[in-house]
Protein backbone atom coordinates (compact mmCIF):
# COMPACT_ATOMS: atom_id res chain seq x y z
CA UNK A 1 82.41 116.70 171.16
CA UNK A 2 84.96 114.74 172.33
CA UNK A 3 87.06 112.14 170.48
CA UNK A 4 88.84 109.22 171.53
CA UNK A 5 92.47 109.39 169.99
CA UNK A 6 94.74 105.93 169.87
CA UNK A 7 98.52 105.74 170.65
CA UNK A 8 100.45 103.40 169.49
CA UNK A 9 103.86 102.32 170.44
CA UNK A 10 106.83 100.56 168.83
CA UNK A 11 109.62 98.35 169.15
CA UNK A 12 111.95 100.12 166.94
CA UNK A 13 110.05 99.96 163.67
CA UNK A 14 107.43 103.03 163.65
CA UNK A 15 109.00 104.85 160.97
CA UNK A 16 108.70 101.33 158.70
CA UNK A 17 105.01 101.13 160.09
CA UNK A 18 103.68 104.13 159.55
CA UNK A 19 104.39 104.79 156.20
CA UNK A 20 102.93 101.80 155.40
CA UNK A 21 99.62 102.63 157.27
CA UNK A 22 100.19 106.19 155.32
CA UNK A 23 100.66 104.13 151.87
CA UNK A 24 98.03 102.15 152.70
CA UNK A 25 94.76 104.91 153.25
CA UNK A 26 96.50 106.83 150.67
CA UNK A 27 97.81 109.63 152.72
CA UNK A 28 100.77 112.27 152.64
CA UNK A 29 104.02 111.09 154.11
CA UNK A 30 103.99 111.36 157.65
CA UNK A 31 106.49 113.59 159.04
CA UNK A 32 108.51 112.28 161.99
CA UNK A 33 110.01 113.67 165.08
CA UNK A 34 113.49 111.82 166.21
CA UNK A 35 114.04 111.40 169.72
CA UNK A 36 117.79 112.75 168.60
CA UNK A 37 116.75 115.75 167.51
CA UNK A 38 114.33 117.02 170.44
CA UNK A 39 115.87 118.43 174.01
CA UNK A 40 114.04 117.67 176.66
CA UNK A 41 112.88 115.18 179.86
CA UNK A 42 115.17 112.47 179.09
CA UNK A 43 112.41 110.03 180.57
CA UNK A 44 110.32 111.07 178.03
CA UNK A 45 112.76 111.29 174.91
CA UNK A 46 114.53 108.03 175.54
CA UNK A 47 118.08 107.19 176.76
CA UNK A 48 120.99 108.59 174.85
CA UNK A 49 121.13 105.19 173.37
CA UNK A 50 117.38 105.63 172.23
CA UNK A 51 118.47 108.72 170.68
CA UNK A 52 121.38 107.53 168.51
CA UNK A 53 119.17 104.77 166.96
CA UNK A 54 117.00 107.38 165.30
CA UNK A 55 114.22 106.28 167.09
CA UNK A 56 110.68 108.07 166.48
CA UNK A 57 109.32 109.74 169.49
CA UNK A 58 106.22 111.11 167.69
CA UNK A 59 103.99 111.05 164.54
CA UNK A 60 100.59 110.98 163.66
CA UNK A 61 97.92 110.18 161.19
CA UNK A 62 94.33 111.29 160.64
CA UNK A 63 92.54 107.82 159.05
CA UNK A 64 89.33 108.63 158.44
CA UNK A 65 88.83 111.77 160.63
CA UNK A 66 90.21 110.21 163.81
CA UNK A 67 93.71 111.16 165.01
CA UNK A 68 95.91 108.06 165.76
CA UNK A 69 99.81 108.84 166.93
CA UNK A 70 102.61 106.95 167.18
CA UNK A 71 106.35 106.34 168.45
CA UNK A 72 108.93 103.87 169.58
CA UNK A 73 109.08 102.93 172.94
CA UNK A 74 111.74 104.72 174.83
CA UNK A 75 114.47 103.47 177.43
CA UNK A 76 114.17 99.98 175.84
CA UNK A 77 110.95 98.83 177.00
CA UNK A 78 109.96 96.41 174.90
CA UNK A 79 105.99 96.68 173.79
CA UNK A 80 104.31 93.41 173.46
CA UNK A 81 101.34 93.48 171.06
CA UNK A 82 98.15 91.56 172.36
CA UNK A 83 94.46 91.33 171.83
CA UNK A 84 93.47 94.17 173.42
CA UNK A 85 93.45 96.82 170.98
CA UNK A 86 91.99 96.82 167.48
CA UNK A 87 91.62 99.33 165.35
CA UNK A 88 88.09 99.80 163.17
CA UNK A 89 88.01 101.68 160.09
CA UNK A 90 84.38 102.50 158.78
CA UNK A 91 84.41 103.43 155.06
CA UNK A 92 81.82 104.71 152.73
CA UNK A 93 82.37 102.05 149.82
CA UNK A 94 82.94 98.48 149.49
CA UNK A 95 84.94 98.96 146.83
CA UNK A 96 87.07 101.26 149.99
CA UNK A 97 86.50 98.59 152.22
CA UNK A 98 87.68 96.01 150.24
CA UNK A 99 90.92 97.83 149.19
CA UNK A 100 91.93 99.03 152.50
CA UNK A 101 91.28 95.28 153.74
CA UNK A 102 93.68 93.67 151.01
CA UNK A 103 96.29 96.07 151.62
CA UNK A 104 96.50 95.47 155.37
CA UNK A 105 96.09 91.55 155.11
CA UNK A 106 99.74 91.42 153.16
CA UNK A 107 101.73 89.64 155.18
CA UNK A 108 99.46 89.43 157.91
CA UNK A 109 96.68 86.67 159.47
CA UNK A 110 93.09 87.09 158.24
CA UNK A 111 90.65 86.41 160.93
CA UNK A 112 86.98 87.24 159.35
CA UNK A 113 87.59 87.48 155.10
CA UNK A 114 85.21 90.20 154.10
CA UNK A 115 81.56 89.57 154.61
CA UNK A 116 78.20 89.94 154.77
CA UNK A 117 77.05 90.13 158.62
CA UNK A 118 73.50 91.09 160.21
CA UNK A 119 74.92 94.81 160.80
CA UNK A 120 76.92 95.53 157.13
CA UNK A 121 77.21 93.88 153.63
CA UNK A 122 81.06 93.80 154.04
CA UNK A 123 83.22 93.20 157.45
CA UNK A 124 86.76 91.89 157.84
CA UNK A 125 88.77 91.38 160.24
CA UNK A 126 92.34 90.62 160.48
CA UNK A 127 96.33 91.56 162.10
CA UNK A 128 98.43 92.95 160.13
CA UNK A 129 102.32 92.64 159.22
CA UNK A 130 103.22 94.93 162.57
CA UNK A 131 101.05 92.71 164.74
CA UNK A 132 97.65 95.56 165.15
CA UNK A 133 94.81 93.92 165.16
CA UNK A 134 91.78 95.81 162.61
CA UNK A 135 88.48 95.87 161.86
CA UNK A 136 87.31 96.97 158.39
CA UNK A 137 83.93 97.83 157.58
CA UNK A 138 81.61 98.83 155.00
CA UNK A 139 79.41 101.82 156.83
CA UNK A 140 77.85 104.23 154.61
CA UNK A 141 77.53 108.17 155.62
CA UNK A 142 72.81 107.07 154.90
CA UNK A 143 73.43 104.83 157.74
């Protein structure tokens, strides 16, 4: 079978934002790879500049059994976040859902508070403080 994995870019911040995603689904720390610290493709690394600002060039996290990676964009390109990605997490609980939900609404802009809809007894979706838009929702393994 064949899953869909999500990458995620950065202006800068990645480090900052994934250990919050890690804090926030109650994960290990992430281990990061610096763009100083790898030889390679310069393209694909970043500039030299890119390199002396510690920026990440790759991480991941496994949230709830799908793989999502991360990094800073390289050679200054600047990433501008839009509406056209959002993450869903499906968890097992409400009491999951809800706590995953309040942890990633901090700081960010609540779009659907968690509810009851026709397909689930708890949905919610919101952006968080890094600008990713989410989904949270209440999906049992019975289902």
């Amino acid at each position: 079978m064949m899953a869909i994995e999500n990458f995620i870019y950065f202006n800068g911040n990645c480090k900052e934002a994934v250990e919050y995603y890690a804090e926030v689904f109650g994960l290990d720390k992430p281990e990061f790879m610096i763009a100083k610290c790898v030889p390679g493709i310069p393209d694909f690394v970043g500039t030299d500049e890119d390199r002396e600002k510690g920026l990440v060039m790759y991480t991941s996290l496994k949230i709830k059994n799908s793989l999502v990676m991360f990094a800073d964009a390289p050679n200054n390109r600047k990433v501008t976040f839009g509406d056209n990605v959002c993450l869903t997490v499906s968890c097992e609980t409400i009491e999951e859902t809800t706590e995953i939900f309040n942890k990633l609404k901090i700081d960010g802009h609540v779009f659907i508070d968690l509810q009851e809809v026709f397909f689930t007894k708890c949905l919610g979706s919101l952006t968080d403080k890094f600008g990713l838009n989410w989904f949270v929702v209440y999906f049992p393994q019975s289902r």
